[in-house]
Protein backbone atom coordinates (compact mmCIF):
# COMPACT_ATOMS: atom_id res chain seq x y z
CA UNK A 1 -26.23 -9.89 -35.60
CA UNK A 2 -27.78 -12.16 -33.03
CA UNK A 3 -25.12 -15.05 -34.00
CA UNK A 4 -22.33 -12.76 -33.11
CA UNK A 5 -24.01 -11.32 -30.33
CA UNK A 6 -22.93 -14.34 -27.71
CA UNK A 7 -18.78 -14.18 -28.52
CA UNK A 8 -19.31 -9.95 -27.38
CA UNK A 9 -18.77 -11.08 -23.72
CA UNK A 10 -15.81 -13.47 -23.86
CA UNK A 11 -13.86 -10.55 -25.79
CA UNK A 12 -14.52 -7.93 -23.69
CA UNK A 13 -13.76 -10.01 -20.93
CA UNK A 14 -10.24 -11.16 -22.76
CA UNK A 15 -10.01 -7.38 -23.40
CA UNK A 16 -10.29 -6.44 -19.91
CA UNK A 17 -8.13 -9.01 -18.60
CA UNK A 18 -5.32 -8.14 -20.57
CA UNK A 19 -5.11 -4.43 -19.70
CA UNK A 20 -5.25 -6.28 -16.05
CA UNK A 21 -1.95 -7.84 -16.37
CA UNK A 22 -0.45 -5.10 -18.63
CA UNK A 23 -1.26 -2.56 -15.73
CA UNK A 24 -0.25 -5.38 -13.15
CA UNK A 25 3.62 -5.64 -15.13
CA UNK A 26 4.10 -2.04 -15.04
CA UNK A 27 3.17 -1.55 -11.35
CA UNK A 28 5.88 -4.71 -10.97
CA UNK A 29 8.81 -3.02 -12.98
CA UNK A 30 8.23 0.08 -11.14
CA UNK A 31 8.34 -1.81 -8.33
CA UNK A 32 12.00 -2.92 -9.29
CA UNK A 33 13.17 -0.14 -10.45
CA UNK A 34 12.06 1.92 -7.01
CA UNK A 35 14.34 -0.71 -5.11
CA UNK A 36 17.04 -0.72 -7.74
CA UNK A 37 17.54 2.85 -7.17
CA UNK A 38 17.67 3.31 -3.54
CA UNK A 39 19.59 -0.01 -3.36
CA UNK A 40 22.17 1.52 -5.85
CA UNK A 41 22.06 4.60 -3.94
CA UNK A 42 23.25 2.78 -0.42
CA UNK A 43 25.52 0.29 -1.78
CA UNK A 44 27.68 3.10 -3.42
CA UNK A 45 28.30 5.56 0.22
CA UNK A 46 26.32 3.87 3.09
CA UNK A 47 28.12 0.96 5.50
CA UNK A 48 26.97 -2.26 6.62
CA UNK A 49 23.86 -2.98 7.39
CA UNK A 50 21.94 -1.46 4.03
CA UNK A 51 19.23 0.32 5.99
CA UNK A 52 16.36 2.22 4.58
CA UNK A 53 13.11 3.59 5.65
CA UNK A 54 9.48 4.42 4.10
CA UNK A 55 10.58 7.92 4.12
CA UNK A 56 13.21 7.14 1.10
CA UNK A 57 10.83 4.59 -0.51
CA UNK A 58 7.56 7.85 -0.59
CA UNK A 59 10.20 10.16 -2.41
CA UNK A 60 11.41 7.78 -4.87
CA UNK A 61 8.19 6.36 -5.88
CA UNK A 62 6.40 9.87 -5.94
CA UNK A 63 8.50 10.16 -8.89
CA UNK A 64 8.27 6.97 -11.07
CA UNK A 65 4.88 7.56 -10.43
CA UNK A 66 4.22 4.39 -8.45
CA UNK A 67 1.11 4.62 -6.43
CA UNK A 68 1.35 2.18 -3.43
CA UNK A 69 4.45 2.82 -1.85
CA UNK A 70 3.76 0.49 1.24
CA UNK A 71 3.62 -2.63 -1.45
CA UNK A 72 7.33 -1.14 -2.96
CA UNK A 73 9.57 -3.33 -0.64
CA UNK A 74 7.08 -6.65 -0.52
CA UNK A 75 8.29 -9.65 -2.86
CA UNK A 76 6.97 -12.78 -1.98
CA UNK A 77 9.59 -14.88 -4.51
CA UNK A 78 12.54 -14.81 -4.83
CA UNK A 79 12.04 -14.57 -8.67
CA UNK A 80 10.17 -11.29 -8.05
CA UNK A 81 13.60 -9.63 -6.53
CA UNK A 82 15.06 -6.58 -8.88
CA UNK A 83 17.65 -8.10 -10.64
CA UNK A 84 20.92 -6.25 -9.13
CA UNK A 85 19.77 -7.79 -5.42
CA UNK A 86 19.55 -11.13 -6.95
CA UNK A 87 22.82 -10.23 -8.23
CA UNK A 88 24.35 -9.69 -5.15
CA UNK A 89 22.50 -11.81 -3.44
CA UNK A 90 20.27 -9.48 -1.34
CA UNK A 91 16.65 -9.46 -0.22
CA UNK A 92 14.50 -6.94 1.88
CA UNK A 93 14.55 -7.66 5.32
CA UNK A 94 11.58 -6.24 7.50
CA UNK A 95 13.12 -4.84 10.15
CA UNK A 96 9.75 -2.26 11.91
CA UNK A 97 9.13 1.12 12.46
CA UNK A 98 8.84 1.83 8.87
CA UNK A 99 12.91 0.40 8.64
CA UNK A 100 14.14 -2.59 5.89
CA UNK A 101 17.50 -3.77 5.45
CA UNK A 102 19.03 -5.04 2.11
CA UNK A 103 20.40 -8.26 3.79
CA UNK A 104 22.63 -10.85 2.61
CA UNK A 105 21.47 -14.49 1.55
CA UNK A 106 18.58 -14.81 -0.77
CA UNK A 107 18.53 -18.48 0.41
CA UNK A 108 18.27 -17.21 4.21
CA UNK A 109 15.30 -14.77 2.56
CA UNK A 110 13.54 -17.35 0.40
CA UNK A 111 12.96 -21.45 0.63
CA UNK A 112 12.55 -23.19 -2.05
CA UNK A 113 9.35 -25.67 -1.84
CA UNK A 114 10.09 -29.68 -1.87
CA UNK A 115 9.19 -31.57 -4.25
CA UNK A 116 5.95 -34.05 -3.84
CA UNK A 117 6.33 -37.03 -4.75
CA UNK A 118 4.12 -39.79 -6.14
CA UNK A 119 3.08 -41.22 -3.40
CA UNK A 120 2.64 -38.18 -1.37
CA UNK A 121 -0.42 -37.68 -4.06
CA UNK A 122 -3.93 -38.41 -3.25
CA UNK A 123 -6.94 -38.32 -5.60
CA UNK A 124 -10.35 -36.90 -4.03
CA UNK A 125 -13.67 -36.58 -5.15
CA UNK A 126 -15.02 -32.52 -5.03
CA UNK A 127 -18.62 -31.47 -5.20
CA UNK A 128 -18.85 -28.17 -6.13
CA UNK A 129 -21.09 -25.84 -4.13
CA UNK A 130 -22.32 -22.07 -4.95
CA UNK A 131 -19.22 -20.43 -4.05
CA UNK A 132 -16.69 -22.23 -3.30
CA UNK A 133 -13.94 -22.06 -5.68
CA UNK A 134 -15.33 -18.95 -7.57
CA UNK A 135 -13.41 -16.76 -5.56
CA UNK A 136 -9.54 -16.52 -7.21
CA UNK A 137 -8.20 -15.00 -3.98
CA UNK A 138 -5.46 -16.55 -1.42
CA UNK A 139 -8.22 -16.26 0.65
CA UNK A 140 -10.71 -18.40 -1.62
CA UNK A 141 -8.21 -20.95 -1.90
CA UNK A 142 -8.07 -21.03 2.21
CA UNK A 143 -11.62 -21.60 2.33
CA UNK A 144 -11.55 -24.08 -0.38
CA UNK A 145 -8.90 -26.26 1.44
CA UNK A 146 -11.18 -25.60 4.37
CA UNK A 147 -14.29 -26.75 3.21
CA UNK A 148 -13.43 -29.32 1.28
CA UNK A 149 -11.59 -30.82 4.41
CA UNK A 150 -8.60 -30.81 3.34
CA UNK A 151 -6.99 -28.90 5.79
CA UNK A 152 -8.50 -31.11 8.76
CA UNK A 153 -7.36 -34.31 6.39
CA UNK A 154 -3.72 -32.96 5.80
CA UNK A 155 -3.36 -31.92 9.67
CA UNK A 156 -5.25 -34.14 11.99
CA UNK A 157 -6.24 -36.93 9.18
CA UNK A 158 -9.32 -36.74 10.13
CA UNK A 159 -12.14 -34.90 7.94
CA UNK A 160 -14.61 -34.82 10.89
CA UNK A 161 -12.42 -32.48 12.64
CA UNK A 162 -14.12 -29.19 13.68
CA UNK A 163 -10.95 -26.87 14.36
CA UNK A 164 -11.63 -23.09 16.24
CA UNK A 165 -10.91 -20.60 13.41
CA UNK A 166 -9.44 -17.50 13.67
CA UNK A 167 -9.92 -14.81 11.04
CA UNK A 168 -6.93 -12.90 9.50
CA UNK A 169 -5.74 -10.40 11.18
CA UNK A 170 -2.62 -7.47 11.57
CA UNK A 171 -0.92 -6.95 14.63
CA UNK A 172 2.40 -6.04 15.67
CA UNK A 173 5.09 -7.56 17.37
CA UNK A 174 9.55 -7.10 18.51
CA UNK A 175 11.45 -9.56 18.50
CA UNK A 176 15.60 -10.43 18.13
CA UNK A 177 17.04 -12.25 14.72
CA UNK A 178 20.28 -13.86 13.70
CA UNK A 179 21.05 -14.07 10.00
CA UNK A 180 24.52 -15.48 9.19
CA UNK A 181 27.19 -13.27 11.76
CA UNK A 182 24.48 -10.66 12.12
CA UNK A 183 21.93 -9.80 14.70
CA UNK A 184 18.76 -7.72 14.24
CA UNK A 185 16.39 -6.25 16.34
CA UNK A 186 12.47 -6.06 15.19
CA UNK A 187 10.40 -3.09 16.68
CA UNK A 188 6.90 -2.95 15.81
CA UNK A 189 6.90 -4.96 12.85
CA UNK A 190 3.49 -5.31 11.19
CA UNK A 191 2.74 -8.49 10.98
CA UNK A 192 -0.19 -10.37 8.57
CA UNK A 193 -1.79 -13.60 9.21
CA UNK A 194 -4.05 -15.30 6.42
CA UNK A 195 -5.72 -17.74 8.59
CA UNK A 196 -5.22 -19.29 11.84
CA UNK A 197 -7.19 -22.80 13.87
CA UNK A 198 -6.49 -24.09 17.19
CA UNK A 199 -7.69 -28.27 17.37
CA UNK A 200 -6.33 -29.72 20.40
CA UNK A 201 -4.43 -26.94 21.62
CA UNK A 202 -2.92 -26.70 18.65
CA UNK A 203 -2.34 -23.25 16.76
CA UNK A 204 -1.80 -23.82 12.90
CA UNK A 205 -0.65 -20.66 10.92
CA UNK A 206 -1.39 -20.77 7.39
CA UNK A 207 0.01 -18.95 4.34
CA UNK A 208 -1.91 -19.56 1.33
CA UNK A 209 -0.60 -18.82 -2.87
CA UNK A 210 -1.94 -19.35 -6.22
CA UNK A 211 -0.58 -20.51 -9.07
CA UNK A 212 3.32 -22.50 -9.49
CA UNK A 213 5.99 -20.69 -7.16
CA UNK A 214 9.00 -22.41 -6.83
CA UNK A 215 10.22 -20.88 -3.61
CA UNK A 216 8.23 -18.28 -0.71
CA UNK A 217 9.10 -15.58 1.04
CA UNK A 218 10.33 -17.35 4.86
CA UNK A 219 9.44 -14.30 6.58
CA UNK A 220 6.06 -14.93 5.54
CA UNK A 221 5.49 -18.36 7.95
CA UNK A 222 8.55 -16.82 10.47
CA UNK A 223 7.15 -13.22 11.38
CA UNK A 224 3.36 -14.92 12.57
CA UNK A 225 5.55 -17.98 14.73
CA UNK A 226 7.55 -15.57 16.63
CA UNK A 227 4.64 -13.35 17.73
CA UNK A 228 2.61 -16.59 18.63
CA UNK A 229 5.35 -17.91 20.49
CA UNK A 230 5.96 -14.70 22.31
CA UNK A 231 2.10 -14.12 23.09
CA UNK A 232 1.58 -17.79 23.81
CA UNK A 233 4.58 -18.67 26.38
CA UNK A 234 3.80 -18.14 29.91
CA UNK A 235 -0.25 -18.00 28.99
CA UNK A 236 -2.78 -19.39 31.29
CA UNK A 237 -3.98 -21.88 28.94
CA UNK A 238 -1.74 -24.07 28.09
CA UNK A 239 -0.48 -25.21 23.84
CA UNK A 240 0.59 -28.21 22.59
CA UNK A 241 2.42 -26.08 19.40
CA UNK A 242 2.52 -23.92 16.90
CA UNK A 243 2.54 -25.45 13.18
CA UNK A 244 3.20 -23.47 10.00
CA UNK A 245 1.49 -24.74 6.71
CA UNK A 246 1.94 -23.04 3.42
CA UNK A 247 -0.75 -24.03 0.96
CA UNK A 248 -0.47 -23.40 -2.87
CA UNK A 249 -3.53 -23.65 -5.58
CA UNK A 250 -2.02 -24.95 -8.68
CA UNK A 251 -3.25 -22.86 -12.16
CA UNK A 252 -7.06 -23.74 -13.05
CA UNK A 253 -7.52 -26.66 -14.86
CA UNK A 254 -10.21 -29.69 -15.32
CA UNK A 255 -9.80 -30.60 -11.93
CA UNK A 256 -8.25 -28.58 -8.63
CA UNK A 257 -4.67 -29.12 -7.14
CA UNK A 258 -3.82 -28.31 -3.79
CA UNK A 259 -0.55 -28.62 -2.26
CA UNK A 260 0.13 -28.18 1.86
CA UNK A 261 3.73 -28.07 2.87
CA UNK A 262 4.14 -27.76 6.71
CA UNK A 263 7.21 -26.45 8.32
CA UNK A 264 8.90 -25.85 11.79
CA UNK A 265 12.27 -23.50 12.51
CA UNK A 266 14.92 -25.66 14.79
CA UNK A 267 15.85 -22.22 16.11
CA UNK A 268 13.87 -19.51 16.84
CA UNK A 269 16.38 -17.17 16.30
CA UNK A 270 17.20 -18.27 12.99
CA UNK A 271 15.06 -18.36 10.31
CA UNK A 272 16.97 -20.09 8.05
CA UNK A 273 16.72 -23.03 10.40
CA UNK A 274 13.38 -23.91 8.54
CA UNK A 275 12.89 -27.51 8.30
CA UNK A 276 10.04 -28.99 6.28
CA UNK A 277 7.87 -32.00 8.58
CA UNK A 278 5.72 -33.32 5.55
CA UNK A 279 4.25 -32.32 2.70
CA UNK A 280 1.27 -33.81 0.17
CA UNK A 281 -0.65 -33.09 -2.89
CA UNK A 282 -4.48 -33.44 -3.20
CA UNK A 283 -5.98 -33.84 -6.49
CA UNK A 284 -9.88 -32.78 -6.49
CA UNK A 285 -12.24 -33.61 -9.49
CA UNK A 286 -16.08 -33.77 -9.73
C-alpha cells in the first residue's frame, strides 16, 4: 500500500488535467459553432459590412449552452477562426459599443510571426527564485521576462535598466480605421493592456502568449497604440514613442525559451501596415 501510495498524486493530477482540456475543447467548438451560425445567418440576407452585436451573440449562445458570451467573438489566431470565416477569408473585427464586423482579409486580421534566426539566439544563465516561473499565466511569463531582465536586455540592452511599470489595465477608447477600400469608425471600444513601462520617455506596450503560435491577433498590439497615441499627443510631458513588443513562452521544457518580437504600424490608420523592427530569442537554463 505505502509503495503505491506516492504515484496517487501524479494520476489524479493527470486525471484532472485532462477533464481541463476536454472541458477547454468543448467551450472552443461552441465557440465556433456560435460564430458559424450568426455568420451563416448574415452572409445569406444582410449587405456589406457583416455587422453584429452582443445582443445576437447572448441569444445564440443561451442556446448551445455556452456560458461566457463576452469570450464568443475573441480568437487570438488565426488558426482558432471557425472554419467557414477562414473559408472566406473573414475575421471578427472589434468595432465598440457591443458591435463586430465579419471583415475581409484574415492577413489584415492576423500577422504571422518572423522567423528567428540563428544568430538572433542568445543563451543565458537563469537562477530560479520562489516564484518566478511557477505561475503558467501570460502574466507569469511577463514577469518572468521582467525579472529575469530580459525585457530591459531586449529593449534598452541594458539589464541595469529600471523602467516605470504600469500595471494592466481596461479602458476605452474611438478611433477611425481603414482596411482595404473600407473605413470604420471605433466607439468605445474596450481595450486590454497586459503590461506597459515608460524608460526614457519611452512607452512600451506588451502582449505576452504561451506556447508555439504561428501568427497573433494584430488588433491585439493595434487597439493599445492608437489609444496611447491619442492620449499621449498634445500632453504636457513630452514622449520619445510608443513601441509594441509581443513576447511568446515556448512549451516547458529543460530549460525556458522566450521570444520578443517588436513591431511599429507605418500608418496609423492601417493596421495592416505592421512592420516588424527586430526580433530575438533568449534561451534560459540553470
Amino acid at each position: 500500500m505505502a509503495e503505491n501510495e506516492g504515484f496517487v498524486p501524479s494520476i489524479i493530477s493527470s486525471s484532472n488535467d485532462n477533464r481541463a482540456e476536454r472541458k477547454t475543447n468543448v467551450a472552443a467548438s461552441k465557440k465556433r459553432a456560435t460564430i458559424e451560425q450568426i455568420y451563416q445567418s448574415l452572409k445569406d440576407r444582410a449587405p456589406e459590412p457583416l455587422i453584429f452585436d452582443n445582443q445576437m451573440v447572448k441569444q445564440i449562445t443561451q442556446t448551445k449552452g455556452f456560458g461566457n458570451q463576452f469570450d464568443a467573438t475573441k480568437f487570438d489566431q488565426s488558426a482558432k477562426l471557425p472554419e467557414a470565416l477562414r473559408n472566406d477569408d473573414r475575421f471578427i473585427l472589434h468595432l465598440g459599443s457591443g458591435c463586430h464586423c465579419f471583415a475581409k482579409g484574415v492577413s489584415i486580421g492576423y500577422h504571422r510571426f518572423e522567423t528567428i534566426a540563428d544568430d538572433e539566439v542568445e543563451q543565458r544563465k537563469y537562477k530560479p527564485y520562489a516564484l518566478n516561473g511557477l505561475d503558467t499565466s501570460e502574466a507569469g511569463t511577463l514577469s518572468l521576462a521582467f525579472n529575469q531582465r530580459i525585457v530591459q536586455l531586449f529593449l534598452y540592452d541594458d539589464i541595469v535598466a529600471s523602467p516605470l511599470i504600469y500595471l494592466p489595465r481596461r479602458t476605452k477608447a474611438s478611433f477611425e480605421i481603414i482596411l482595404g477600400e473600407q473605413r470604420f469608425n471605433v466607439e468605445d471600444l474596450q481595450i486590454e493592456r497586459d503590461l506597459t513601462i515608460e524608460h526614457g520617455g519611452e512607452i512600451t506596450v506588451f502582449e505576452a502568449k504561451n506556447g508555439k503560435p504561428l501568427d497573433f491577433n494584430v488588433f491585439q498590439l493595434y487597439n493599445p497604440y492608437r489609444y496611447l497615441k491619442a492620449l499621449l499627443t498634445g500632453a504636457e510631458s513630452p514622449y520619445a514613442g510608443i513601441r509594441l513588443v509581443y513576447l511568446v513562452k515556448g512549451p516547458a521544457q529543460k530549460h525556458i525559451e522566450l521570444a520578443l518580437w517588436e513591431y511599429t504600424f507605418e500608418d496609423e490608420l492601417r493596421p495592416d501596415s505592421i512592420v516588424c523592427r527586430r526580433k530575438r530569442k533568449y534561451i534560459l537554463s540553470k
